[in-house]
C-alpha atoms as a PDB file:
ATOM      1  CA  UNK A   1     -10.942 -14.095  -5.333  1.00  0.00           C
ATOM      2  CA  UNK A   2     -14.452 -14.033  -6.758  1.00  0.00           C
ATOM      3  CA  UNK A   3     -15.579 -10.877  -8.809  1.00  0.00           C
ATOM      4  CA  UNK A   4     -19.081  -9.341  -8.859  1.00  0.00           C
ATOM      5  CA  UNK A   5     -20.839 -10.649 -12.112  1.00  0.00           C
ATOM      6  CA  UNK A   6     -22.788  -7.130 -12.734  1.00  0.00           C
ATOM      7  CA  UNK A   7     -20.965  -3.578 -12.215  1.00  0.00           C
ATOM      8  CA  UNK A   8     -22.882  -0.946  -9.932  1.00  0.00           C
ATOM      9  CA  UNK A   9     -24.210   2.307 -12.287  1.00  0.00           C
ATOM     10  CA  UNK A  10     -21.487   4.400 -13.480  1.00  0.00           C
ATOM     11  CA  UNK A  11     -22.856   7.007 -11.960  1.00  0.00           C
ATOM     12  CA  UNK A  12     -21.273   5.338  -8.290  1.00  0.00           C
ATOM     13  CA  UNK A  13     -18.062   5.800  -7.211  1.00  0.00           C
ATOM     14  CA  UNK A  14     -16.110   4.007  -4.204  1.00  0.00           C
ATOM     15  CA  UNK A  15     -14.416   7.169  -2.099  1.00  0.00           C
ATOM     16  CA  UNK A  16     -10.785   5.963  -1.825  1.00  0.00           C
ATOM     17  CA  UNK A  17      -8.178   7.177   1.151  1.00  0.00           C
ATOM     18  CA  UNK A  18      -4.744   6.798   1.138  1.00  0.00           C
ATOM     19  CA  UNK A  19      -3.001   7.066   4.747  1.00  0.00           C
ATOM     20  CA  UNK A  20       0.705   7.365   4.360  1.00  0.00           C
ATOM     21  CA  UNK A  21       3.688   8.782   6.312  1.00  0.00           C
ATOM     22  CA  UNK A  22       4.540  11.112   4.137  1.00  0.00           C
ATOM     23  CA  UNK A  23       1.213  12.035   2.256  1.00  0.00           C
ATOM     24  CA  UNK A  24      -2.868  11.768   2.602  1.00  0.00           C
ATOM     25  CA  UNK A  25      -4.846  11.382  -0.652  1.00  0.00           C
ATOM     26  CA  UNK A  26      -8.356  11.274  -1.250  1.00  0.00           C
ATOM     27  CA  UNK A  27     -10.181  10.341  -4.533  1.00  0.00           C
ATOM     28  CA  UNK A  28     -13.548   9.030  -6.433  1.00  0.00           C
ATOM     29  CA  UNK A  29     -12.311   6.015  -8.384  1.00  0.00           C
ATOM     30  CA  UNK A  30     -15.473   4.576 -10.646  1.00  0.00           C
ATOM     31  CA  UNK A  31     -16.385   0.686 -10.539  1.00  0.00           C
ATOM     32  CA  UNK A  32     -13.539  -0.323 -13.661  1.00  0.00           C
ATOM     33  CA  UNK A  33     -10.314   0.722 -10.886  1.00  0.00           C
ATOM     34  CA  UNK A  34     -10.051   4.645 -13.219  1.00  0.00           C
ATOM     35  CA  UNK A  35      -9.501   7.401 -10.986  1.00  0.00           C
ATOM     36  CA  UNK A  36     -11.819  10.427 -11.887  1.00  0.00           C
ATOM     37  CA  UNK A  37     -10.593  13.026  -9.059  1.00  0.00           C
ATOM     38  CA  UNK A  38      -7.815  13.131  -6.623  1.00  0.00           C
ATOM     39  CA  UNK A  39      -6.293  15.293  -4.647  1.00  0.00           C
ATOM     40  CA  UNK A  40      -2.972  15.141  -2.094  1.00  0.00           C
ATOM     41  CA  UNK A  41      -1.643  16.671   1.113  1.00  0.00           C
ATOM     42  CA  UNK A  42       0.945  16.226   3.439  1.00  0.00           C
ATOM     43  CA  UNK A  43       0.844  14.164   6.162  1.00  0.00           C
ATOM     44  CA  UNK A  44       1.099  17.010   9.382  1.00  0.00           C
ATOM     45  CA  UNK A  45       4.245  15.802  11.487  1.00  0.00           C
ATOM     46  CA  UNK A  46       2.475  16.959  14.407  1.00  0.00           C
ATOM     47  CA  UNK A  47       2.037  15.160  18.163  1.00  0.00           C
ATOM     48  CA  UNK A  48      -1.366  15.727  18.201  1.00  0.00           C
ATOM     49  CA  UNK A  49      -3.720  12.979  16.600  1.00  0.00           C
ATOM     50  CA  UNK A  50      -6.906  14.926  16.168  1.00  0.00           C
ATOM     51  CA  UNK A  51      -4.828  17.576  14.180  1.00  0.00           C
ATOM     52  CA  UNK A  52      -3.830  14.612  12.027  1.00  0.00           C
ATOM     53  CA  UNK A  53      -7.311  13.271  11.587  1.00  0.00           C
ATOM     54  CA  UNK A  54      -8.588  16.674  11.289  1.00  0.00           C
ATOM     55  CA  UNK A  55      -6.315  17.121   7.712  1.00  0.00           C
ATOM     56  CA  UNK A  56      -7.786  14.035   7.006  1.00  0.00           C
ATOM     57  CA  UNK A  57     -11.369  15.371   7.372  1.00  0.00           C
ATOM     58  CA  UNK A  58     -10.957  17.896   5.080  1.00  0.00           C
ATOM     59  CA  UNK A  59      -9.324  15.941   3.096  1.00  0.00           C
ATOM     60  CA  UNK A  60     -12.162  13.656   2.550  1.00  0.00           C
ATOM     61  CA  UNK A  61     -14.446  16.379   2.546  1.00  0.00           C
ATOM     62  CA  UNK A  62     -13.179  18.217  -0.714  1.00  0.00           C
ATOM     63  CA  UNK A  63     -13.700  15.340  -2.747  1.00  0.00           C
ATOM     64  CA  UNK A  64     -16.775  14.143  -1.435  1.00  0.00           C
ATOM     65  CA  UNK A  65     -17.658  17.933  -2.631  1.00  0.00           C
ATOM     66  CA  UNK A  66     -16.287  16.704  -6.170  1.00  0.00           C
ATOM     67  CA  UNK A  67     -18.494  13.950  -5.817  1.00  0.00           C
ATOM     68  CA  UNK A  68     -21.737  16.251  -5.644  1.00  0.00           C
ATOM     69  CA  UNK A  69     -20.424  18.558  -8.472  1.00  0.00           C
ATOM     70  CA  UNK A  70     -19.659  15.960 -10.812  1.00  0.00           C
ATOM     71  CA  UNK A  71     -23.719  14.343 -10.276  1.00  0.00           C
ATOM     72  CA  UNK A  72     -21.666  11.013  -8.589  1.00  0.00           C
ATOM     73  CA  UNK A  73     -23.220   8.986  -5.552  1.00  0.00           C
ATOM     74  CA  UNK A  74     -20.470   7.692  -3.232  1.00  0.00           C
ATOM     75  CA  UNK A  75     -21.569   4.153  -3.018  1.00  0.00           C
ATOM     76  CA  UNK A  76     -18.964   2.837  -0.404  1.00  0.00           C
ATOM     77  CA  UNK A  77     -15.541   3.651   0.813  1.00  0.00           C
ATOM     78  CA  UNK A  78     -12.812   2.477   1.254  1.00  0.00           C
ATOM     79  CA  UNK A  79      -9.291   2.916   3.396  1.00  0.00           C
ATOM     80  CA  UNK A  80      -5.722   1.925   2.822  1.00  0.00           C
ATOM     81  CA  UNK A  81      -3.486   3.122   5.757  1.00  0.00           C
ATOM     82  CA  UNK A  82       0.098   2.277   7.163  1.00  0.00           C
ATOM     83  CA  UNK A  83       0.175   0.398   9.613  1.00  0.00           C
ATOM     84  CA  UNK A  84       0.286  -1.823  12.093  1.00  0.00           C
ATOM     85  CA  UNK A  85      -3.198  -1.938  13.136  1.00  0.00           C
ATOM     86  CA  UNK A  86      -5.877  -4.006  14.587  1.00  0.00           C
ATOM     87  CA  UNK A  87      -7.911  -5.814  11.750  1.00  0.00           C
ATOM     88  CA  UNK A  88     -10.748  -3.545  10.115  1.00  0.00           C
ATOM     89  CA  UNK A  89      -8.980  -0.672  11.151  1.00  0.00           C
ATOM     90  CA  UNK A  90     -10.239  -0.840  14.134  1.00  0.00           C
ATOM     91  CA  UNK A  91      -6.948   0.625  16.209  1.00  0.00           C
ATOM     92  CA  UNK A  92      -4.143   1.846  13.950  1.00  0.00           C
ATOM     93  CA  UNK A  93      -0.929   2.958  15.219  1.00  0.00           C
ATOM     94  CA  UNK A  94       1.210   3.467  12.122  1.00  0.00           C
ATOM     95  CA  UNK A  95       5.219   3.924  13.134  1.00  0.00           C
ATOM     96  CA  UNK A  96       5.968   6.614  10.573  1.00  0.00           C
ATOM     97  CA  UNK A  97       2.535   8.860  12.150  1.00  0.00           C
ATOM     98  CA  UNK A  98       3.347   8.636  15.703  1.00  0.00           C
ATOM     99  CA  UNK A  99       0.493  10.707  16.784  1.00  0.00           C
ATOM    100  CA  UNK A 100      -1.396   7.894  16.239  1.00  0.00           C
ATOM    101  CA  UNK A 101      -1.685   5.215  18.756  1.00  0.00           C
ATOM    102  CA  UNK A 102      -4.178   2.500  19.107  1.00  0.00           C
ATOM    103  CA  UNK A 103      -6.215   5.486  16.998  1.00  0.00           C
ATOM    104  CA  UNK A 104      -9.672   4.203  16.219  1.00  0.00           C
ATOM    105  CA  UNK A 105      -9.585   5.398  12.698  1.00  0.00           C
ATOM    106  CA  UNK A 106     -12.067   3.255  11.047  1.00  0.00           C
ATOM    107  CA  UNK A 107     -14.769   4.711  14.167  1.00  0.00           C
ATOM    108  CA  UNK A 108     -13.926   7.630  13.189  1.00  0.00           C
ATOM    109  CA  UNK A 109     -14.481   7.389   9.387  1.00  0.00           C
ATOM    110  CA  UNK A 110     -17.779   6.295  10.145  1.00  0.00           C
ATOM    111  CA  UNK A 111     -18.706   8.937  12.599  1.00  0.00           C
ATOM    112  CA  UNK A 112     -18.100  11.757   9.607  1.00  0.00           C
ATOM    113  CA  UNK A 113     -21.400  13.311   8.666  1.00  0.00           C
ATOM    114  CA  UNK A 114     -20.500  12.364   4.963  1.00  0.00           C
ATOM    115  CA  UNK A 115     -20.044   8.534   5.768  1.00  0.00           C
ATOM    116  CA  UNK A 116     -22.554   7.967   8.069  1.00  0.00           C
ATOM    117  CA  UNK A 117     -24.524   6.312   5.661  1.00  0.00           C
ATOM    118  CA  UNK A 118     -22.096   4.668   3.412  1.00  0.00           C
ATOM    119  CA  UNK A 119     -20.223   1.858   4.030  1.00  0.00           C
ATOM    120  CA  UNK A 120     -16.768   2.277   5.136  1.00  0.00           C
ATOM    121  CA  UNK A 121     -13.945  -0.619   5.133  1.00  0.00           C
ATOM    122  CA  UNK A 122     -10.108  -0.531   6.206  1.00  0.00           C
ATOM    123  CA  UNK A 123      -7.225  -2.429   5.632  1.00  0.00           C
ATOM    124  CA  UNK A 124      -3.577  -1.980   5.377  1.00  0.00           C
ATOM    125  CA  UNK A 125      -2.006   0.077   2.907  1.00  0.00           C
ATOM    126  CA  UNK A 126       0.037  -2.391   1.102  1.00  0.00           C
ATOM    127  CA  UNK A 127      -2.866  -5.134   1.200  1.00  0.00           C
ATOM    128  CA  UNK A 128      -4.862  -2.762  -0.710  1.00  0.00           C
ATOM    129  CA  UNK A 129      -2.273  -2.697  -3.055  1.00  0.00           C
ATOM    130  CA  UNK A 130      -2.497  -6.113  -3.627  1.00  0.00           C
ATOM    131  CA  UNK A 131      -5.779  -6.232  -4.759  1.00  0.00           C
ATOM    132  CA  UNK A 132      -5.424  -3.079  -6.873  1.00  0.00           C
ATOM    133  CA  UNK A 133      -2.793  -5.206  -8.701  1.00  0.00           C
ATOM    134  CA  UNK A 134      -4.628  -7.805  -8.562  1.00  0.00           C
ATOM    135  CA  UNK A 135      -7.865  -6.155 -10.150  1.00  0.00           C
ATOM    136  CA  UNK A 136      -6.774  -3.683 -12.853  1.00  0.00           C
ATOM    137  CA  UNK A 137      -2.725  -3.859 -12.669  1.00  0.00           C
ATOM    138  CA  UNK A 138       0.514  -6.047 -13.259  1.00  0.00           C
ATOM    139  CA  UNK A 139      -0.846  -9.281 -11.371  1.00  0.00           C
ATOM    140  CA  UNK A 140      -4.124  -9.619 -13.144  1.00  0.00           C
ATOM    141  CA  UNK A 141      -5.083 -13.585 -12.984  1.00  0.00           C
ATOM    142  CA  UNK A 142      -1.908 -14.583 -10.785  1.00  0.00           C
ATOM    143  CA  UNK A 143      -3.294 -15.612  -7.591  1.00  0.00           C
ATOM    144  CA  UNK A 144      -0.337 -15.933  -5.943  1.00  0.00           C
ATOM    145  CA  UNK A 145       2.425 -12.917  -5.319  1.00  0.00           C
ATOM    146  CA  UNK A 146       3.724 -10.141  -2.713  1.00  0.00           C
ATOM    147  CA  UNK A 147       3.487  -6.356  -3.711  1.00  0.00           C
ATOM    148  CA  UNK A 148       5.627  -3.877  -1.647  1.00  0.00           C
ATOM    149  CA  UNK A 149       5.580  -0.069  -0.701  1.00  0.00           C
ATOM    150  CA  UNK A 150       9.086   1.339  -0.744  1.00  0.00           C
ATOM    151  CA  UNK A 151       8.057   5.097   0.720  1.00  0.00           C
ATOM    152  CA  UNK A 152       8.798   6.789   3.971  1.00  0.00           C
ATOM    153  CA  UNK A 153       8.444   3.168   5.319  1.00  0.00           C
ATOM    154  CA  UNK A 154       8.319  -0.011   3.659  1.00  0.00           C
ATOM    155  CA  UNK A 155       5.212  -2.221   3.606  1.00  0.00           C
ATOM    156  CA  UNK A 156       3.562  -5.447   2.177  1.00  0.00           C
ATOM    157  CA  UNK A 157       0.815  -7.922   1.080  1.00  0.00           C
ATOM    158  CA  UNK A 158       0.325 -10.924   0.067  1.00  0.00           C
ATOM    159  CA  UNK A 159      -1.894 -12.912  -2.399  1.00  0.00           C
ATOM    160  CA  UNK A 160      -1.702 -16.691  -1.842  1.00  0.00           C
ATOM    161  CA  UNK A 161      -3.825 -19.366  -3.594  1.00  0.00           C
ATOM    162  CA  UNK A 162      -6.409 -15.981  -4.953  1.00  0.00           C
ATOM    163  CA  UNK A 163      -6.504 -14.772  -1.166  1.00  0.00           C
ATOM    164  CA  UNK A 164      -5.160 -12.192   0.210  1.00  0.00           C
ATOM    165  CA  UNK A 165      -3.592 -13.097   3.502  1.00  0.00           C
ATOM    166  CA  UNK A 166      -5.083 -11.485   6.353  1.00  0.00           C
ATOM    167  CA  UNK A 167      -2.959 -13.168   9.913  1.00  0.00           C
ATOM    168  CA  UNK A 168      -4.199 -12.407  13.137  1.00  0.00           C
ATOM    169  CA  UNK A 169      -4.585  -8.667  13.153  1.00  0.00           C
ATOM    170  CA  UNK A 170      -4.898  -7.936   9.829  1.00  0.00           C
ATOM    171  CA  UNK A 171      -1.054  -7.318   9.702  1.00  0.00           C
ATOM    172  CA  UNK A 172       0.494 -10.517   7.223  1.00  0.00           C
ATOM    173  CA  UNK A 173       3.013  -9.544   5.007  1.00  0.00           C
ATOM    174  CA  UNK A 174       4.371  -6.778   6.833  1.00  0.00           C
ATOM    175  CA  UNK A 175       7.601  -7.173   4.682  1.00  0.00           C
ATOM    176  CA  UNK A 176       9.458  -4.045   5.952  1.00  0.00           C
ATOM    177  CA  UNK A 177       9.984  -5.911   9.597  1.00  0.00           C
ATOM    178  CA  UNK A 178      12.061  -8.608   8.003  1.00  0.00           C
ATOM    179  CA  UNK A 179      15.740  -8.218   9.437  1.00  0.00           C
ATOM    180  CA  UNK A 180      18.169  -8.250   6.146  1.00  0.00           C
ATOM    181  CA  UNK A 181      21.062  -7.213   8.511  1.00  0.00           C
ATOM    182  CA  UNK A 182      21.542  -8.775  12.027  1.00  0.00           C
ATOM    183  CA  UNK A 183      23.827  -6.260  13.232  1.00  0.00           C
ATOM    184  CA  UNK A 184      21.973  -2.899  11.299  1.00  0.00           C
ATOM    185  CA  UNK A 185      20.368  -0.077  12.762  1.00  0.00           C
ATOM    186  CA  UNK A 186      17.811   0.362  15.490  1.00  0.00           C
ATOM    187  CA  UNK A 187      14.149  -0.078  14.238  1.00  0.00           C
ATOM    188  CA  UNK A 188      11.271   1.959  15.121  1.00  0.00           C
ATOM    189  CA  UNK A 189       9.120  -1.342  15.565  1.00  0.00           C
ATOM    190  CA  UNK A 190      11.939  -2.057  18.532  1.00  0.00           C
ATOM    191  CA  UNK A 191      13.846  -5.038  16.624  1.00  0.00           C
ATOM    192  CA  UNK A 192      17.138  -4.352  14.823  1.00  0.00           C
ATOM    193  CA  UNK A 193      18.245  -4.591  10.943  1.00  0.00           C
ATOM    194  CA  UNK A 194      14.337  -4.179   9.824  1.00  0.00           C
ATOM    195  CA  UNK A 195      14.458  -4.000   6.303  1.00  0.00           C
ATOM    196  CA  UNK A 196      12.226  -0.755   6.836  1.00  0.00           C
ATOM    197  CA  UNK A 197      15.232   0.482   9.002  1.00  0.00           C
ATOM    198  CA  UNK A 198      17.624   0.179   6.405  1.00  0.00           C
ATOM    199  CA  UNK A 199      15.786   0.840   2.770  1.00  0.00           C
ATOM    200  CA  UNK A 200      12.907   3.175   3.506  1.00  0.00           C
ATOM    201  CA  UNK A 201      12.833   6.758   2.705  1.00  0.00           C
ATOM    202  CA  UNK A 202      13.259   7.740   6.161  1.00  0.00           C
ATOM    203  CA  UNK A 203      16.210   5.632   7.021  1.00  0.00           C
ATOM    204  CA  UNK A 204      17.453   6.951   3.705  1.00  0.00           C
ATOM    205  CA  UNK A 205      17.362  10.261   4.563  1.00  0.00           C
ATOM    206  CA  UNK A 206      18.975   9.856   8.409  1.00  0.00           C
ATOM    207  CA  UNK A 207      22.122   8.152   7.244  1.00  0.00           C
ATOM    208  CA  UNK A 208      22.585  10.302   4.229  1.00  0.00           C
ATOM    209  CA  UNK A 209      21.031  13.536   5.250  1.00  0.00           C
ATOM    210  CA  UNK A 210      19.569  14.029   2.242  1.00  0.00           C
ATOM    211  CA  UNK A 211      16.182  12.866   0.726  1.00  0.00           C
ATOM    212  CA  UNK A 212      15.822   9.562  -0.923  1.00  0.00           C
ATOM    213  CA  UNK A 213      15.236  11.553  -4.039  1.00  0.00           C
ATOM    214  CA  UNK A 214      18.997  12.649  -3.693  1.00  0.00           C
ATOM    215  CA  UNK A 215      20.441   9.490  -2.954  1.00  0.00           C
ATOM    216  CA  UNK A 216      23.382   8.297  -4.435  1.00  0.00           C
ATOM    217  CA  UNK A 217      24.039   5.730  -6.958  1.00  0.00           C
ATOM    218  CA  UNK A 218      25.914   3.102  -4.462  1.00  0.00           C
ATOM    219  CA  UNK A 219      22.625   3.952  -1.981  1.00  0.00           C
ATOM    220  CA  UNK A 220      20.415   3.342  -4.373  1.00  0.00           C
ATOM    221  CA  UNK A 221      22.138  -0.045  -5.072  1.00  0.00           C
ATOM    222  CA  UNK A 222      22.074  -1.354  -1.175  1.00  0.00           C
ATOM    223  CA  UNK A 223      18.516  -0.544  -1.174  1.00  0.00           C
ATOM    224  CA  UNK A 224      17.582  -2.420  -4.083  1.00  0.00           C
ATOM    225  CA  UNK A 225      19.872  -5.406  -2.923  1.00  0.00           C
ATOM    226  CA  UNK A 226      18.332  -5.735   0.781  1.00  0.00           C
ATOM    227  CA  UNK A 227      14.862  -5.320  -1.084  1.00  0.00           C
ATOM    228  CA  UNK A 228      15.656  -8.318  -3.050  1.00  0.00           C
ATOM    229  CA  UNK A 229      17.109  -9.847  -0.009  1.00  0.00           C
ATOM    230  CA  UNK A 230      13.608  -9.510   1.392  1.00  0.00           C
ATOM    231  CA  UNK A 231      11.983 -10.995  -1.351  1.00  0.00           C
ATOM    232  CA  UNK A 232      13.862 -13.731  -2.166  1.00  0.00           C
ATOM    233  CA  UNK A 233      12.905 -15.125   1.739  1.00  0.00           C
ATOM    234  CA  UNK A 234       9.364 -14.521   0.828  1.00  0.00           C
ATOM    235  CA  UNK A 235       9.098 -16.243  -2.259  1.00  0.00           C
ATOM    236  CA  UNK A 236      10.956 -19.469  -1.045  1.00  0.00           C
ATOM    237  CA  UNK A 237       8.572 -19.448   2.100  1.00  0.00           C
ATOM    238  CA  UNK A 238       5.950 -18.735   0.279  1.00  0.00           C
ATOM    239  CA  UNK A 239       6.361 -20.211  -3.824  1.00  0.00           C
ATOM    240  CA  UNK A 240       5.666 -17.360  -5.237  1.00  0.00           C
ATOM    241  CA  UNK A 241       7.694 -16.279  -8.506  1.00  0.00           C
ATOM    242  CA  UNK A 242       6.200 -12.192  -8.462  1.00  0.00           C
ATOM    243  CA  UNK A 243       7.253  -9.567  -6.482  1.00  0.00           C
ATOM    244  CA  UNK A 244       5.427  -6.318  -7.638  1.00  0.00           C
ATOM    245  CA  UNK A 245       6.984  -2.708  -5.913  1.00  0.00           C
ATOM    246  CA  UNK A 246       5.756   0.443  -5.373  1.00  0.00           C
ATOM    247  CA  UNK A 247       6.106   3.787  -3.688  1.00  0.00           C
ATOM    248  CA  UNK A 248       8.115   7.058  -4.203  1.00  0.00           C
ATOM    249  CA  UNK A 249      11.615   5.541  -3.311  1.00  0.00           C
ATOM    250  CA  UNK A 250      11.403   2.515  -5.190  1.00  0.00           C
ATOM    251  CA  UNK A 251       9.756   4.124  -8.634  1.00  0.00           C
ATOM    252  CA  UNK A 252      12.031   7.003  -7.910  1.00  0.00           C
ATOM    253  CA  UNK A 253      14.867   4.909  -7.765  1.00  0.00           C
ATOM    254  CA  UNK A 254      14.074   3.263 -11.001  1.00  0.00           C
ATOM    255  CA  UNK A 255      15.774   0.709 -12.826  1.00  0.00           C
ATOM    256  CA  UNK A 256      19.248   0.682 -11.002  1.00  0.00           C
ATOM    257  CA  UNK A 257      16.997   0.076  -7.819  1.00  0.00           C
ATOM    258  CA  UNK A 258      15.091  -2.879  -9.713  1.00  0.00           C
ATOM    259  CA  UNK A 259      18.347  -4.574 -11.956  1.00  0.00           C
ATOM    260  CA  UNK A 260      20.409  -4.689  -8.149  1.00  0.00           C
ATOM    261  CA  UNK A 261      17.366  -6.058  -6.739  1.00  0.00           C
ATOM    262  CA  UNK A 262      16.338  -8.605  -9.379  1.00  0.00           C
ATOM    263  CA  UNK A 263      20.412  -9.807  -9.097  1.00  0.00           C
ATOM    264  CA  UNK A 264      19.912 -10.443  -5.507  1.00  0.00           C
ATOM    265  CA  UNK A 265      16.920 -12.371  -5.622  1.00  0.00           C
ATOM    266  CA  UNK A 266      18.698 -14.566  -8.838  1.00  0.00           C
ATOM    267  CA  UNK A 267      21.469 -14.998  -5.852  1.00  0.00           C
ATOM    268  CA  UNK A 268      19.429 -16.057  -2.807  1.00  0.00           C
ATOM    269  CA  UNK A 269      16.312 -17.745  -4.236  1.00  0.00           C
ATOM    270  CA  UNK A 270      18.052 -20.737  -4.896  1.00  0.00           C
ATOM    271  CA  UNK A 271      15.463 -23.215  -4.169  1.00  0.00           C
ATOM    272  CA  UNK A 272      13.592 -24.784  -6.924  1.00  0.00           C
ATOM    273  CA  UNK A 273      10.297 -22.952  -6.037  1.00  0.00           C
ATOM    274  CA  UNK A 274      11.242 -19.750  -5.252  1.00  0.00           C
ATOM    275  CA  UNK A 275      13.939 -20.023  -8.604  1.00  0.00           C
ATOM    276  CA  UNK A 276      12.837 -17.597 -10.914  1.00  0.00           C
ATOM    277  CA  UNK A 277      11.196 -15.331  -8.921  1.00  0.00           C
ATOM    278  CA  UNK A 278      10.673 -11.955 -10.819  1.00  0.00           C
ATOM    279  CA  UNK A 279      10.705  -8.310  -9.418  1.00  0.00           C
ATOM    280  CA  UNK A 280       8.948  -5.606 -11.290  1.00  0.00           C
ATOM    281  CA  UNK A 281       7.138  -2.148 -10.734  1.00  0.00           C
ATOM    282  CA  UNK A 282       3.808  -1.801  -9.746  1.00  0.00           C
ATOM    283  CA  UNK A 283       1.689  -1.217 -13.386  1.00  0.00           C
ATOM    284  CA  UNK A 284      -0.871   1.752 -11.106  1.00  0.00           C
ATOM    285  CA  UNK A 285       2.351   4.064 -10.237  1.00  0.00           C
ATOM    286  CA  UNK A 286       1.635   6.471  -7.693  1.00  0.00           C
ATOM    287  CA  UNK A 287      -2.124   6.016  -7.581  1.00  0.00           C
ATOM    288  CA  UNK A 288      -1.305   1.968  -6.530  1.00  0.00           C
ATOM    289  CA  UNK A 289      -3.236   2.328  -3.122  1.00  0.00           C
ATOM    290  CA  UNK A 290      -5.638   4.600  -4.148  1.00  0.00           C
ATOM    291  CA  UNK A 291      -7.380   2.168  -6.310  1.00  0.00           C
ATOM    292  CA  UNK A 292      -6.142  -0.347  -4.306  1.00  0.00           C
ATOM    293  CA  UNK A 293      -8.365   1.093  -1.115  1.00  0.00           C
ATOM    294  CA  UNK A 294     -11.340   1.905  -3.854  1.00  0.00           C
ATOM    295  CA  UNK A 295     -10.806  -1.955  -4.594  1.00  0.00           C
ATOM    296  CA  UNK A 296     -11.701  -2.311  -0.416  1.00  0.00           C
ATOM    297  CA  UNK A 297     -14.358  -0.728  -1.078  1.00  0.00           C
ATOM    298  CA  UNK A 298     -16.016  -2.636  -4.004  1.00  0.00           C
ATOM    299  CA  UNK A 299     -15.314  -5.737  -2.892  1.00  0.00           C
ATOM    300  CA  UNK A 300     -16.675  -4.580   1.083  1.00  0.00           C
ATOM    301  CA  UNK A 301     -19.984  -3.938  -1.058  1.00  0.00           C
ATOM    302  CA  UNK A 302     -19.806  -7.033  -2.938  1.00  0.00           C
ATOM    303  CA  UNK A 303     -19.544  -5.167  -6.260  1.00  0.00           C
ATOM    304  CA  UNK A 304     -15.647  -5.995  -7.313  1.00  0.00           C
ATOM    305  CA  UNK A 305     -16.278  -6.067 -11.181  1.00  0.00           C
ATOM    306  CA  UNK A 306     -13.420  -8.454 -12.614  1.00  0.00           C
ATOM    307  CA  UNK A 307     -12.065  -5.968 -15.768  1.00  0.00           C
ATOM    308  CA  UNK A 308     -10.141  -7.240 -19.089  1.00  0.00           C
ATOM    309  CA  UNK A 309      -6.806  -7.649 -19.127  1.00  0.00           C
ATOM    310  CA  UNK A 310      -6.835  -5.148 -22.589  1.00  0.00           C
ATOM    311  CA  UNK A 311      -8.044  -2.302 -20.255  1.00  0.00           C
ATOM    312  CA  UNK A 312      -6.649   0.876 -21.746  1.00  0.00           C
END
């Protein structure tokens, strides 16, 4: 991946959105990956999808009002949102918002009043992660590794050879649809044994009845063994020897969730290029996709700025 060789004014800020299942978030993030403003909501469990974008719109609009108090110009923004969706954004019908189907988010993004003259660029949630990673976390100059979102669902990215991989929708790495038990419960994406049906936050919370938060230790130790399970497939597909993790269950979780992880991977990535393979948190916590989406952004506009690896 190629960074810009000049940074835009620091006056400019990329307008990041983070679309989740169990939270929106909105924020100005400046072109070195620092957040200056952010604010969160709920995601509405509702059945209508204009009552969902419409949370979303005045989501985005309180910060874009940040943007004018603090004397910053929104230069571009950019979009990290569950998915699955059609590439760009273009259709996204995320399985944890089920309002939305085929739901033309990027369209309508652009149709705000507040974006209709700035640029505005979608991808999935856990690709933007990647590059966050990538540009101001825990992969800086490793061009090749998977990062994870461990939340309400469970998604992925890739980085392969300094790319990010992409696939025919816009959908690769979608690690949470991996089965990791052939015989487990019923998916939402119709398939059985999903990794996302067995170690997300909302599978958590079905077969327990209590939130992931509340889980207890021998829960918290399946989940980080299928999660490892997971990985360790990916990384001898793949060659890859990081696996970086994020989201509330995960880095709620903590290090019993990573140590029973790590142990499975050590187990099942036997081969001589996936042996080795390391799993570790994400280094941007709970602001991963933010600056992950902000990342969209830059690099939509060309104006990705490649920052030191002693970055405070």
């Amino acid at each position: 991946m190629k960074f810009a060789d000049a940074a835009p004014a620091r006056s400019s800020v990329c307008l990041a959105v983070d679309v989740g299942g169990t939270k929106l978030a909105a924020g100005l993030v400046d072109p070195r990956g620092s957040v200056v403003t952010s604010k969160r909501v709920g995601t509405p469990k509702a059945d209508d999808g204009e009552q969902v974008f419409q949370v979303l719109t005045d989501l985005i609009e309180d910060v874009w009002h940040q943007a004018g108090a603090l004397a910053l110009t929104v230069t571009a923004c950019g979009v990290g949102s569950v998915g699955p969706m059609r590439r760009g954004g273009a259709a996204v019908s995320p399985l944890n918002i089920p309002a939305w189907r085929d739901f033309p988010l990027l369209s309508r993004l652009e149709g705000l009043p507040q974006l209709a003259s700035v640029p505005v660029f979608v991808d999935n949630d856990a690709k933007a992660l990647v590059l966050g990673e990538f540009w101001v976390g825990a992969a800086r100059g490793v061009e090749n590794f998977v990062a994870m979102v461990v939340s309400t669902g469970i998604g992925g990215g890739i980085m392969l050879d300094g790319r990010i991989l992409d696939g025919e929708d816009g959908n690769a790495g979608h690690i949470g649809h991996l089965v990791v038990e052939p015989d487990g419960r019923a998916c939402h994406c119709g398939s059985w044994g999903c990794l996302e049906a067995e170690a997300s936050g909302s599978a958590i919370e079905e077969v327990t009845g209590c939130p992931a938060a509340d889980a207890p230790p021998q829960v918290i130790e399946r989940t980080g063994v299928l999660v490892g399970r997971a990985v360790a497939s990916v990384a001898s597909l793949l060659d890859l020897r990081l696996a970086l993790v994020g989201g509330s269950v995960a880095l709620g979780f903590g290090r019993s969730f990573f140590d029973a992880a790590q142990r499975e991977i050590d187990c099942r990535a036997r081969i001589e290029h996936a042996r080795g393979c390391v799993i570790a948190p994400v280094a941007l916590g709970a602001d991963g996709t933010l600056v992950g989406a902000a990342g969209l952004g830059w690099r939509g506009i060309g104006q990705l700025i490649e920052v030191p690896r002693d970055r405070p």
